[in-house]
C-alpha atoms as a PDB file:
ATOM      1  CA  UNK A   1      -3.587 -22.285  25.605  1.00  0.00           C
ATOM      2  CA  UNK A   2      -1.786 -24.536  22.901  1.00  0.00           C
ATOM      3  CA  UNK A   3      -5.101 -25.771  21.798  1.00  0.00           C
ATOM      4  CA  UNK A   4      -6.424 -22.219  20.885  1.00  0.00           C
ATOM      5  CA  UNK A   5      -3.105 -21.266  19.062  1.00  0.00           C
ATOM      6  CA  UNK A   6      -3.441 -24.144  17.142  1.00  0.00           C
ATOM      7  CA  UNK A   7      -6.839 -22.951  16.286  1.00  0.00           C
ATOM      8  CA  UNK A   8      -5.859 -19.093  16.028  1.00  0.00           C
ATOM      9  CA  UNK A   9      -3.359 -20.847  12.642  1.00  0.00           C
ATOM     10  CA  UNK A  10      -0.782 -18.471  11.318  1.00  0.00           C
ATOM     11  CA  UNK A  11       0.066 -15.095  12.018  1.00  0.00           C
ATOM     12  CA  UNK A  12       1.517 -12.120   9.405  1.00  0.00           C
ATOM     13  CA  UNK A  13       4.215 -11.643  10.618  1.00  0.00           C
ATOM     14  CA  UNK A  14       4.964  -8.734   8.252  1.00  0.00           C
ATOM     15  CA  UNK A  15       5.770  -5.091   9.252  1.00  0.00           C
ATOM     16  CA  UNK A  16       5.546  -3.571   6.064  1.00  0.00           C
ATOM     17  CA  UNK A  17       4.085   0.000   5.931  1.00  0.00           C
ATOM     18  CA  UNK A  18       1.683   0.781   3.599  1.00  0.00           C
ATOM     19  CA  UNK A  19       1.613   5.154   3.823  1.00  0.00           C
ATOM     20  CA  UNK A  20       0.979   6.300   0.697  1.00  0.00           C
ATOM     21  CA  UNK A  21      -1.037   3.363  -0.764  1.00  0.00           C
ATOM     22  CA  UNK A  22      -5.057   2.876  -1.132  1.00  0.00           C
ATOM     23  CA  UNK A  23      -6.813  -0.139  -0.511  1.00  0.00           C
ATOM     24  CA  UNK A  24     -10.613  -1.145  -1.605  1.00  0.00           C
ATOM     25  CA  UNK A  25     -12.036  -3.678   0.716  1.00  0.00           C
ATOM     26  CA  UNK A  26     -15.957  -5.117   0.197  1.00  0.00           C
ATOM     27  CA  UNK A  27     -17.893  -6.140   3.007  1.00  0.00           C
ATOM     28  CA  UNK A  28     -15.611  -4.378   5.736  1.00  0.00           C
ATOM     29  CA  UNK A  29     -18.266  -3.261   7.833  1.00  0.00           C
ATOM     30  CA  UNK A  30     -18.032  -6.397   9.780  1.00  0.00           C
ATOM     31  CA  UNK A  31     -16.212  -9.420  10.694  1.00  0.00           C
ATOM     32  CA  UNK A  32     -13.025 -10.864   8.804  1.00  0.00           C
ATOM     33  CA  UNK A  33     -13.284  -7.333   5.930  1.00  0.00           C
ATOM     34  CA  UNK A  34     -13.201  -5.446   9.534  1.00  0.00           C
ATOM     35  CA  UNK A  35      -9.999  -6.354  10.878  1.00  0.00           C
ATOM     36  CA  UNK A  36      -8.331  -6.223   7.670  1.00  0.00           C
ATOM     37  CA  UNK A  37      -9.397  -3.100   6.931  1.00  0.00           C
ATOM     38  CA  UNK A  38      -8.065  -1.940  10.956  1.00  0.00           C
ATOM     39  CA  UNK A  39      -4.572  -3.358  10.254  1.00  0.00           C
ATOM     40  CA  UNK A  40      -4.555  -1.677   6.766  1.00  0.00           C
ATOM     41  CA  UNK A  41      -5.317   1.865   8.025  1.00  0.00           C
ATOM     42  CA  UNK A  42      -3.123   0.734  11.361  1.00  0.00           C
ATOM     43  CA  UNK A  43      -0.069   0.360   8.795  1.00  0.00           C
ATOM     44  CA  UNK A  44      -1.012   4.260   7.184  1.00  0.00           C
ATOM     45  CA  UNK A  45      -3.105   3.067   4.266  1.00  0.00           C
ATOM     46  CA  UNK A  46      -5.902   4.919   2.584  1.00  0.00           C
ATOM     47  CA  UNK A  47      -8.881   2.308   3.583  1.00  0.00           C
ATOM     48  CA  UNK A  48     -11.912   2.562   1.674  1.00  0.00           C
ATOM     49  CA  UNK A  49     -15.170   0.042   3.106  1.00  0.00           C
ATOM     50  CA  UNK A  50     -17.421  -0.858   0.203  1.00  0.00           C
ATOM     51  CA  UNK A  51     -20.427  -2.292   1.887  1.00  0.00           C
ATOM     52  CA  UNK A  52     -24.116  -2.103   1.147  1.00  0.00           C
ATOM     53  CA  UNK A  53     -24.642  -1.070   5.028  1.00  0.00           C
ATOM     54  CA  UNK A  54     -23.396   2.610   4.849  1.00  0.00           C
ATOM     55  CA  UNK A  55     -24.245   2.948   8.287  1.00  0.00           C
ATOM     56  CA  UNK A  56     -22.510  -0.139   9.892  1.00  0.00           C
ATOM     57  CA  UNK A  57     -19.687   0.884   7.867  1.00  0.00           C
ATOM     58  CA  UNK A  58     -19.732   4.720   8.757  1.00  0.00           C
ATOM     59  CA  UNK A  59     -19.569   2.960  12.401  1.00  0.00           C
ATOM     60  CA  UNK A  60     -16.708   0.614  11.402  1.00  0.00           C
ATOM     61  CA  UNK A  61     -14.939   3.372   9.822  1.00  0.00           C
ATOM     62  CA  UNK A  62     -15.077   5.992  12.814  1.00  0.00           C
ATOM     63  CA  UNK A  63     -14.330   3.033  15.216  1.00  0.00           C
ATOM     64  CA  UNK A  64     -11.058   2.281  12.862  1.00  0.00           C
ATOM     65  CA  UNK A  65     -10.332   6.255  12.274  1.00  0.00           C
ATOM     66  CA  UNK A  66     -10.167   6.374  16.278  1.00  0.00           C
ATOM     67  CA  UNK A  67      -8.186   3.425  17.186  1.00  0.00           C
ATOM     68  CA  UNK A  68      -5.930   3.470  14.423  1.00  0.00           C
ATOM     69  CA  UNK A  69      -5.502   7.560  14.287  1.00  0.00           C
ATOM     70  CA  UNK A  70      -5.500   7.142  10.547  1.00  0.00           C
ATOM     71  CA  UNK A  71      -8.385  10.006   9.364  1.00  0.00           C
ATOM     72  CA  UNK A  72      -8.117   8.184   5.817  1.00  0.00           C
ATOM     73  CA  UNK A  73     -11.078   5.379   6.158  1.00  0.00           C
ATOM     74  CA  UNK A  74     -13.555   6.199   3.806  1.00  0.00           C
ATOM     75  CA  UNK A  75     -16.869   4.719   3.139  1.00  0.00           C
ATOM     76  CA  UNK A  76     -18.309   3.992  -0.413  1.00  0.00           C
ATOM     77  CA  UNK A  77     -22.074   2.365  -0.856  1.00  0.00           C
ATOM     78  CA  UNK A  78     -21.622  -1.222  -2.570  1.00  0.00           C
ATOM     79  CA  UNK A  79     -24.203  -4.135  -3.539  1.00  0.00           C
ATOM     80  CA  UNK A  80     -22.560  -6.467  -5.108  1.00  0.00           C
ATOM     81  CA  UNK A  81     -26.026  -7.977  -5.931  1.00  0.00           C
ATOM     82  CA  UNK A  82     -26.486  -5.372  -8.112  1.00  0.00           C
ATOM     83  CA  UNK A  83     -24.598  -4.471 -11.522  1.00  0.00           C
ATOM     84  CA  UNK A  84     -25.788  -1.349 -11.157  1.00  0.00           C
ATOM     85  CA  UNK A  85     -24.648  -0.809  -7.794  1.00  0.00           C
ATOM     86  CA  UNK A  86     -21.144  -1.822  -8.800  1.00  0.00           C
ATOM     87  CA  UNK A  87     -20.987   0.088 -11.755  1.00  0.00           C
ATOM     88  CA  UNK A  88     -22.466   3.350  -9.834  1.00  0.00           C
ATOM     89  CA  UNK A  89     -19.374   2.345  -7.113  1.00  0.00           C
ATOM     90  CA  UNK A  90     -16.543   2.153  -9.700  1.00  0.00           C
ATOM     91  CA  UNK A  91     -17.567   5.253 -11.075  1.00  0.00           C
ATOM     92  CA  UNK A  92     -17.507   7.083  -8.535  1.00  0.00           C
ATOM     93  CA  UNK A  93     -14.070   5.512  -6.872  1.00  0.00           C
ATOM     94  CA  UNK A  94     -12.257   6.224 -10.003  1.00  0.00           C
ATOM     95  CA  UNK A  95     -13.519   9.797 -10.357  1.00  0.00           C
ATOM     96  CA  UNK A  96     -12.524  10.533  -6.848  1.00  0.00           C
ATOM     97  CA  UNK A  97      -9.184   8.248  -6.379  1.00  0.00           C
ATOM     98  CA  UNK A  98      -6.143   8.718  -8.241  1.00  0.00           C
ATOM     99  CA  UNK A  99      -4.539   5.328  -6.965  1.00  0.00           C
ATOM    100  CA  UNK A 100      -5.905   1.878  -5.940  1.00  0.00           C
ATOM    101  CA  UNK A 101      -3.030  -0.472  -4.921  1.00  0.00           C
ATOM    102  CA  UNK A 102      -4.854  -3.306  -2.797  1.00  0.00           C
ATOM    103  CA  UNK A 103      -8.189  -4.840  -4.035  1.00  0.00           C
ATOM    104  CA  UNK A 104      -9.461  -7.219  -1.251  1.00  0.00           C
ATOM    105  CA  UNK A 105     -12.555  -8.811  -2.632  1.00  0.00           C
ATOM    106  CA  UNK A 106     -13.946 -10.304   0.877  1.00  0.00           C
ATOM    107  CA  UNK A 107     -17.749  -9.584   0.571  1.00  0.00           C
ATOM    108  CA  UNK A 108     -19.345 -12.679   0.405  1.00  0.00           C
ATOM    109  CA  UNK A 109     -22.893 -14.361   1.312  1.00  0.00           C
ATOM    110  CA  UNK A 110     -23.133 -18.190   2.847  1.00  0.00           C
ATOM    111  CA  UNK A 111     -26.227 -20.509   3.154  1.00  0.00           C
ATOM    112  CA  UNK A 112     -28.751 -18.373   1.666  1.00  0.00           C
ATOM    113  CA  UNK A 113     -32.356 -19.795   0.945  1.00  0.00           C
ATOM    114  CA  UNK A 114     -32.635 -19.676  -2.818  1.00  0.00           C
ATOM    115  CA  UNK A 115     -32.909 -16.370  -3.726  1.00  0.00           C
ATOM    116  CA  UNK A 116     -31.543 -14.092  -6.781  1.00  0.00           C
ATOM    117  CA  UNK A 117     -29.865 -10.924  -7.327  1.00  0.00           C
ATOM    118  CA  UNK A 118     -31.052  -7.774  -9.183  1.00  0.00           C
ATOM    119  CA  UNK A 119     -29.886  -9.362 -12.503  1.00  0.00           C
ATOM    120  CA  UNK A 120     -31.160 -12.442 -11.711  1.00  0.00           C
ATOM    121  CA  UNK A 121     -28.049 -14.711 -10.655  1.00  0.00           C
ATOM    122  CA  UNK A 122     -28.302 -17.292  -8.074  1.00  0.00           C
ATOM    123  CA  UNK A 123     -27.141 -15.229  -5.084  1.00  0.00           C
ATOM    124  CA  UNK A 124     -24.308 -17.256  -3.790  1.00  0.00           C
ATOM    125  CA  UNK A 125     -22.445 -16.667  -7.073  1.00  0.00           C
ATOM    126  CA  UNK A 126     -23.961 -13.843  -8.394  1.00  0.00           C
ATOM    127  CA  UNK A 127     -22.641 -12.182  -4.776  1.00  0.00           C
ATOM    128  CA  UNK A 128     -19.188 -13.954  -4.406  1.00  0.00           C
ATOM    129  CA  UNK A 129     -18.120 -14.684  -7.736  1.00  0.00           C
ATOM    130  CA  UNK A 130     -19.779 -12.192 -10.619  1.00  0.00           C
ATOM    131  CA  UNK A 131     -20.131  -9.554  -8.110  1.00  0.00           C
ATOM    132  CA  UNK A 132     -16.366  -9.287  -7.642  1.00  0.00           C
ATOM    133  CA  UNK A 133     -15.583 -10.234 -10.910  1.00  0.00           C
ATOM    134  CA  UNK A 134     -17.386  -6.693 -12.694  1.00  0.00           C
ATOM    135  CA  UNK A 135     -15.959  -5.034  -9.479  1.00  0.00           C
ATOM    136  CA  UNK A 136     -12.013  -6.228 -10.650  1.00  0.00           C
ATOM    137  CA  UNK A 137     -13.186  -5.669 -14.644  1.00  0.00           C
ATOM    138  CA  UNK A 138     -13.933  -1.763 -13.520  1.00  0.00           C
ATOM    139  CA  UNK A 139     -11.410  -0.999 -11.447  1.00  0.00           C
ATOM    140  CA  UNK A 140      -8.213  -3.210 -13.280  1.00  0.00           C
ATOM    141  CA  UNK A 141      -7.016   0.134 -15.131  1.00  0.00           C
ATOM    142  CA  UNK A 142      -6.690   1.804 -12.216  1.00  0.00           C
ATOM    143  CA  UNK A 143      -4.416  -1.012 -10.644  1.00  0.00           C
ATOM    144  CA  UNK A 144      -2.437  -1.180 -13.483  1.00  0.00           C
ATOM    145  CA  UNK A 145      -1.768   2.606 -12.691  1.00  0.00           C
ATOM    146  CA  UNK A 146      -0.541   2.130  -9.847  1.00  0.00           C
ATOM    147  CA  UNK A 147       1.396  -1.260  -9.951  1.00  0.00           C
ATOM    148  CA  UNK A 148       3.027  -2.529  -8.144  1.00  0.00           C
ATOM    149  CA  UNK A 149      -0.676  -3.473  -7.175  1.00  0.00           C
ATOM    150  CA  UNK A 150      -2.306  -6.821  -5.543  1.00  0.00           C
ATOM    151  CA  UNK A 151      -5.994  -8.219  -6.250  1.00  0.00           C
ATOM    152  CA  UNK A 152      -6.787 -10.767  -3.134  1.00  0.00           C
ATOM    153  CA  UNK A 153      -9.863 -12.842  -3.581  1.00  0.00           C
ATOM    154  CA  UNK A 154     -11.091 -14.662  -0.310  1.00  0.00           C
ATOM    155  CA  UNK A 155     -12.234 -17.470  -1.021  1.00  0.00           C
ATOM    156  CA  UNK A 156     -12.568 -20.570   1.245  1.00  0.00           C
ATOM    157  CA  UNK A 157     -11.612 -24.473   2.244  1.00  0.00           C
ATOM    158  CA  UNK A 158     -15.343 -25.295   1.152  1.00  0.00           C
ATOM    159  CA  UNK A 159     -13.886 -24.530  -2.804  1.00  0.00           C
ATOM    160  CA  UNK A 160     -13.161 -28.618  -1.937  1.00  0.00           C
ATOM    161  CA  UNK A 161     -16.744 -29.557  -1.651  1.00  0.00           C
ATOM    162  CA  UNK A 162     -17.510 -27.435  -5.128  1.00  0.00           C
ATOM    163  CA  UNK A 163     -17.919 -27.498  -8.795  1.00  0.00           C
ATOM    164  CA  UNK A 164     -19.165 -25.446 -11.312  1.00  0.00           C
ATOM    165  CA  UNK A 165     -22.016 -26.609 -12.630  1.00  0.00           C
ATOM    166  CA  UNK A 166     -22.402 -24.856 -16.678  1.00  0.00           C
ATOM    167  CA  UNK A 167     -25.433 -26.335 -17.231  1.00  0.00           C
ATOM    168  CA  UNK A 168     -27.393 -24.970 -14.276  1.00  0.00           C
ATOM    169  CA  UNK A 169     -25.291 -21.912 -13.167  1.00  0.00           C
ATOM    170  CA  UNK A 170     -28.439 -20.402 -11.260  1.00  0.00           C
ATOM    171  CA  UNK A 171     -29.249 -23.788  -9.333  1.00  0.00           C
ATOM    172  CA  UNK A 172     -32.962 -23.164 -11.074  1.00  0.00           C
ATOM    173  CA  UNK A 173     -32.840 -26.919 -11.784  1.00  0.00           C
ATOM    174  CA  UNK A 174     -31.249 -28.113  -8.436  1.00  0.00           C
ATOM    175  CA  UNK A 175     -30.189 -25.864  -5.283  1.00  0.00           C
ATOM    176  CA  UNK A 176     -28.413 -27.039  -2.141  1.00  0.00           C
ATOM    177  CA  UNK A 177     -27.612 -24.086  -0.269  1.00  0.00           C
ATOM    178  CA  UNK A 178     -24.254 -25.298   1.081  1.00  0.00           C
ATOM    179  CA  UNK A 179     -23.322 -26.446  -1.771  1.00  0.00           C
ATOM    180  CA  UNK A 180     -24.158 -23.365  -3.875  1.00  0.00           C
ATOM    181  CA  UNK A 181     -21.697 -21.763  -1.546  1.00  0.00           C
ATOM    182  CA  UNK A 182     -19.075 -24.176  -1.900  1.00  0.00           C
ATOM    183  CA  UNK A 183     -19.551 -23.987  -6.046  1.00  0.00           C
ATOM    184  CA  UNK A 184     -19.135 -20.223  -5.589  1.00  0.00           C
ATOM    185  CA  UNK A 185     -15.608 -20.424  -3.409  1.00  0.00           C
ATOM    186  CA  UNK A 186     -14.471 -22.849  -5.534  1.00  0.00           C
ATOM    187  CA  UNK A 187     -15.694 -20.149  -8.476  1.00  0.00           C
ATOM    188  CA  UNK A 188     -13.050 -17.497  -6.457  1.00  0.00           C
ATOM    189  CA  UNK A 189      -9.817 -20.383  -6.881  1.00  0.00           C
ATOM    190  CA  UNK A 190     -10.420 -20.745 -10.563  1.00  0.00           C
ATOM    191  CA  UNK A 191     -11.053 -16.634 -11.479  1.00  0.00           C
ATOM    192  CA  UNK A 192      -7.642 -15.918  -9.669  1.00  0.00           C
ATOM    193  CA  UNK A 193      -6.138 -18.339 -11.590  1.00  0.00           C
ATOM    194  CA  UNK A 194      -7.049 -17.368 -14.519  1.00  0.00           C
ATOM    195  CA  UNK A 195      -7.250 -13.554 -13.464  1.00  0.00           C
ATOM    196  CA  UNK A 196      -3.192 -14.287 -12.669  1.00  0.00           C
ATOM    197  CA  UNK A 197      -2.594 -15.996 -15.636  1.00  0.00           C
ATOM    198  CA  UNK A 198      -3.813 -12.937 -18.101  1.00  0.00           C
ATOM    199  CA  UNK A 199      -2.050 -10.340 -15.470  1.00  0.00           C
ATOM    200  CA  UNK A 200       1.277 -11.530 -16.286  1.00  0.00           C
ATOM    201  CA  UNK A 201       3.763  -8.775 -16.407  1.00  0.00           C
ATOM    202  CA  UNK A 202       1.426  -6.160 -15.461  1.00  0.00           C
ATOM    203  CA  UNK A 203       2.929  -6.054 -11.666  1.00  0.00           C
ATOM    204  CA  UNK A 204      -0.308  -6.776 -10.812  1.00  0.00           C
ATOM    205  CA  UNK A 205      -0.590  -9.993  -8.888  1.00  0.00           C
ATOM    206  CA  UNK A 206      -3.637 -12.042  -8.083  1.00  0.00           C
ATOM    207  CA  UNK A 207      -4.022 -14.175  -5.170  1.00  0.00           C
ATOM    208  CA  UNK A 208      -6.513 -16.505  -3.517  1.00  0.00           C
ATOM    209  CA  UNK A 209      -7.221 -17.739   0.396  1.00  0.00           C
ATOM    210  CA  UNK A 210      -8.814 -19.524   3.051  1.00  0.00           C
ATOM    211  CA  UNK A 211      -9.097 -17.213   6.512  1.00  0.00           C
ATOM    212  CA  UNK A 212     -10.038 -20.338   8.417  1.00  0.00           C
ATOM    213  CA  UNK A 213     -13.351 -21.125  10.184  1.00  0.00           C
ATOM    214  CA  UNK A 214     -13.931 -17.799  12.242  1.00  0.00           C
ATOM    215  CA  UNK A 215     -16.327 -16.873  14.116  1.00  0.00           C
ATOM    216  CA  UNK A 216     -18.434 -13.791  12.294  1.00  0.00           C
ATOM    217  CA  UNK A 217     -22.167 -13.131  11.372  1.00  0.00           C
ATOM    218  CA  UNK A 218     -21.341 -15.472   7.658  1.00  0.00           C
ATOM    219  CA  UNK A 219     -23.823 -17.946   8.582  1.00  0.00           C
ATOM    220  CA  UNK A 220     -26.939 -15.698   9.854  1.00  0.00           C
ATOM    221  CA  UNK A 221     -29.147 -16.979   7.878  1.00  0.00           C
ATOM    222  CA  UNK A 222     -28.918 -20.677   9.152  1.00  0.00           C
ATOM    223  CA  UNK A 223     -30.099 -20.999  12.556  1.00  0.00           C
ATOM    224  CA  UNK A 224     -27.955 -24.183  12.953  1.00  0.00           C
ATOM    225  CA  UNK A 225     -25.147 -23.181  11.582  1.00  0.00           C
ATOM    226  CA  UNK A 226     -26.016 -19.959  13.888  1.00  0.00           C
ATOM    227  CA  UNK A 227     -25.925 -21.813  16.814  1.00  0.00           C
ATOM    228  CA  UNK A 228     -23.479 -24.537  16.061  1.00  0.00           C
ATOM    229  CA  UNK A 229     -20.918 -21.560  15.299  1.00  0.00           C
ATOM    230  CA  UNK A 230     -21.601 -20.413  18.922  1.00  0.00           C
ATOM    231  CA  UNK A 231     -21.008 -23.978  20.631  1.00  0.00           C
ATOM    232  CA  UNK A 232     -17.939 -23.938  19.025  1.00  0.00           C
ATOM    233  CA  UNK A 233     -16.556 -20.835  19.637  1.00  0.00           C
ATOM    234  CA  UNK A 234     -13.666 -21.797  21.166  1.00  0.00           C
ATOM    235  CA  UNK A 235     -12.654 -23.482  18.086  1.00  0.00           C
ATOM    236  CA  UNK A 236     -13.057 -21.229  15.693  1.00  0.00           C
ATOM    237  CA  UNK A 237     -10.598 -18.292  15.120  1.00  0.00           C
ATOM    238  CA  UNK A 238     -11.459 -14.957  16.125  1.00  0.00           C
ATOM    239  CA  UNK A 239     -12.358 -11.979  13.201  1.00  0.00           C
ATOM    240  CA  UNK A 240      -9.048 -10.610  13.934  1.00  0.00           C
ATOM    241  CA  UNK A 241      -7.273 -14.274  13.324  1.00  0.00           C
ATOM    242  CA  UNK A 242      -9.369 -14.789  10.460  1.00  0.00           C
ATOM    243  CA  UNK A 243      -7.993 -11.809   8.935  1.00  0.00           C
ATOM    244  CA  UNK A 244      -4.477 -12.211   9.517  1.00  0.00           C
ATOM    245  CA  UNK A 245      -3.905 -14.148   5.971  1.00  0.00           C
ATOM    246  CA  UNK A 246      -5.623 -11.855   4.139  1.00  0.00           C
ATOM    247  CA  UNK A 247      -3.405  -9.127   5.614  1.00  0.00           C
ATOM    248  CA  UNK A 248      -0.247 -11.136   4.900  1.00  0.00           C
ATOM    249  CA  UNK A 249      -1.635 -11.649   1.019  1.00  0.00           C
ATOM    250  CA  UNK A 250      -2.006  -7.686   0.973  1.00  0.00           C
ATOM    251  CA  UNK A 251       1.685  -6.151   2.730  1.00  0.00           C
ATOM    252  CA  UNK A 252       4.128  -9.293   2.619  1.00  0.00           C
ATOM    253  CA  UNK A 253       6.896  -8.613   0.868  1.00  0.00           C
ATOM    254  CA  UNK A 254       7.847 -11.717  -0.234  1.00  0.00           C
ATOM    255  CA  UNK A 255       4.543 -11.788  -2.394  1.00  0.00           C
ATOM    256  CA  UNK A 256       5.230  -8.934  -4.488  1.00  0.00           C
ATOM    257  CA  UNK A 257       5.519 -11.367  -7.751  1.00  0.00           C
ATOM    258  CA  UNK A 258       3.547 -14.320  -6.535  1.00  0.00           C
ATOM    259  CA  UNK A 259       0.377 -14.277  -8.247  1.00  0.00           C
ATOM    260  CA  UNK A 260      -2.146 -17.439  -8.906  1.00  0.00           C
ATOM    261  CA  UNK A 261      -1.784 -18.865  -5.696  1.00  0.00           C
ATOM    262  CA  UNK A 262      -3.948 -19.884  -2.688  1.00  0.00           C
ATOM    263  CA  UNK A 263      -3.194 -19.298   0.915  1.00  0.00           C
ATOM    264  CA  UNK A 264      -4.230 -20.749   4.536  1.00  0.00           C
ATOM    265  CA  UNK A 265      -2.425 -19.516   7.677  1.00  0.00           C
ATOM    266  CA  UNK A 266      -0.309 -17.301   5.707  1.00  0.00           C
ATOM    267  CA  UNK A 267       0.971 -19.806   3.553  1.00  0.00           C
ATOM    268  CA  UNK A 268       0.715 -21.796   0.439  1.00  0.00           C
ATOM    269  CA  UNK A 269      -2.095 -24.367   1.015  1.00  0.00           C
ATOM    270  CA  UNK A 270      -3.838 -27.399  -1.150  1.00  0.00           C
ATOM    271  CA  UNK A 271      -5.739 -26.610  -4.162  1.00  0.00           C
ATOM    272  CA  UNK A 272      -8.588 -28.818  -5.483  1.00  0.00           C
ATOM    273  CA  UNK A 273      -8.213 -30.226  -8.300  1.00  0.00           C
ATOM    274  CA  UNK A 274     -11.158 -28.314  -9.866  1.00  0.00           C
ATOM    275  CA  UNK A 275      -9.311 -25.405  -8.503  1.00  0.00           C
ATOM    276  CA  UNK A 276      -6.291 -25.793 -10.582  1.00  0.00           C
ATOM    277  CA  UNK A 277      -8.360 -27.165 -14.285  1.00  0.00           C
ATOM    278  CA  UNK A 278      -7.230 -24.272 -16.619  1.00  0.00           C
ATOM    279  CA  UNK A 279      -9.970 -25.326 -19.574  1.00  0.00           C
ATOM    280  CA  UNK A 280     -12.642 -24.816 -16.149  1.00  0.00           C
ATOM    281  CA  UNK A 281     -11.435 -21.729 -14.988  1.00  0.00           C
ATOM    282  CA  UNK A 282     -10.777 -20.310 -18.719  1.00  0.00           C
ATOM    283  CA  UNK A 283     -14.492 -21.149 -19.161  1.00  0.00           C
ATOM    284  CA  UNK A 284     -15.807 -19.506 -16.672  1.00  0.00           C
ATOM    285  CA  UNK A 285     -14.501 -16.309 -17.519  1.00  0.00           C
ATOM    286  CA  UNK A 286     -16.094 -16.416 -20.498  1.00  0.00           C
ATOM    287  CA  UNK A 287     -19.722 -17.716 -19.246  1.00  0.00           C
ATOM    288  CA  UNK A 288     -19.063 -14.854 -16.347  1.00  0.00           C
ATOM    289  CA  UNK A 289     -18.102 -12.228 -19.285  1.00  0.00           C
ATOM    290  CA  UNK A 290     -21.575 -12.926 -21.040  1.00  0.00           C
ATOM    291  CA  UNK A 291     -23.474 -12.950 -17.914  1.00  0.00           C
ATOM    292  CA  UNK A 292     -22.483  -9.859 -16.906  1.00  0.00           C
ATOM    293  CA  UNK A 293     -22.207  -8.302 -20.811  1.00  0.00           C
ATOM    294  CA  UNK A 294     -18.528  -7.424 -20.471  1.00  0.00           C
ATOM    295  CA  UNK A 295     -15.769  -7.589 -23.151  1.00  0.00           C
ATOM    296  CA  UNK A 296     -12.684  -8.646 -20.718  1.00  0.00           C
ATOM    297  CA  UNK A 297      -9.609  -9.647 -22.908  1.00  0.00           C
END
């Protein structure tokens, strides 16, 4: 039993309400995006799921409505390997929502064969990092409407292993799949830095985090990784555990003006030291601004 607390990690310990606020959470059909989105609507939020897979999220969402008795969980079509899908997404949320207080950008791919998005971007960061990044450019007014607001950016321990490679940003000239991932967490760290550093004294804070290694359909597309994951179950955390510290990054109260920083187990936790290079991270805003053909000053 103390072995698998130990692996469960921290808890939010948090009983902060959140009636009267809406949350956007990507890739809550499933997994770690799940369970946040379930404690979110559990503590009277307005939850909406932006996931490509309307109907695993129509299923999430009546499965959440039910349990949690909260009739506000809403689902919105997102493919965050797609421009276009974001855009269509953001214009839609903002004609249809007055407030948006929580962004959880959670969506992410892992361990992909080489592949590209509609627009062309290596997938890994084209899904996790520019992805989210248009999604946060479209929907920042809106936040700023309704500050106090939070922008939470899951990221991952594997930032460690990554670096962001300028002069081959699509891995056309080399491609290692776990590394593309790790380049692309690591790509998370250094836009909420920077993300944090330009929202200051908005009351709009910017946070990153690790959920720990949980146990969720992430690696599907390696069938070692798929079966490894099931081996070790037992010492991995569950969704629900996974979740917890991107719950705690969303309601705690004693984050309310802590912005730029990067959680594990519901608490501050080591950054890399590519994570914390402001010249990097100020960089890759603007590459990621003339990727995606955005003006974002």
């Amino acid at each position: 039993v103390r072995a698998r607390r130990f692996v469960a990690g921290g808890r939010c310990e948090s009983a902060a309400r959140l009636d009267g606020k809406a949350a956007v959470i990507t890739g809550a059909n499933t997994g770690i995006g799940k369970e946040t989105a379930r404690e979110l609507a559990r503590r009277g939020a307005r939850v909406i799921i932006a996931c490509r897979d309307t109907a695993k999220g129509e299923a999430a969402a009546s499965e959440i409505r039910a349990e949690t008795g909260n009739p506000q969980v809403l689902v919105k079509k997102l493919d965050l390997a797609d421009t276009k899908s974001i855009r269509e997404f953001a214009d839609s949320f903002l004609a249809e929502e007055k407030e948006l207080h929580i962004l959880i950008n959670n969506a992410g791919v892992m361990l992909c064969p080489y592949s590209k998005t509609a627009d062309g971007f290596e997938m890994h960061l084209g899904v996790n990092h520019l992805g989210h990044f248009l999604l946060t450019f479209l929907l920042l007014e809106r936040l700023k409407q309704s500050a106090p607001a939070r922008i939470i950016n899951v990221s991952s321990l594997g930032h460690h292993g990554g670096r962001i490679r300028f002069h081959d940003l699509n891995g056309e000239k080399s491609y290692n799949r776990g590394l593309a991932y790790c380049h692309s967490k690591l790509a998370n760290v250094l836009f909420t830095r920077e993300l944090a550093r330009r929202l200051q004294g908005t009351k709009v804070t910017a946070n990153a985090l690790h959920p720990g290694s949980v146990y969720t359909e992430l690696v599907r597309h390696s069938v070692a990784m798929t079966w490894l994951w099931r081996i070790l179950s037992f010492f991995l955390k569950t969704p629900w555990e996974g979740a917890q510290t991107s719950v705690y990054c969303a309601v705690a109260e004693e984050l309310e003006s802590v912005s730029g920083q990067y959680f594990s187990d519901c608490q501050p936790a080591y950054v890399s030291s590519w994570g914390r290079d402001d010249e990097t991270a100020k960089k890759l805003w603007n590459v990621s601004c003339e990727l995606l053909g955005i003006q974002w000053d």
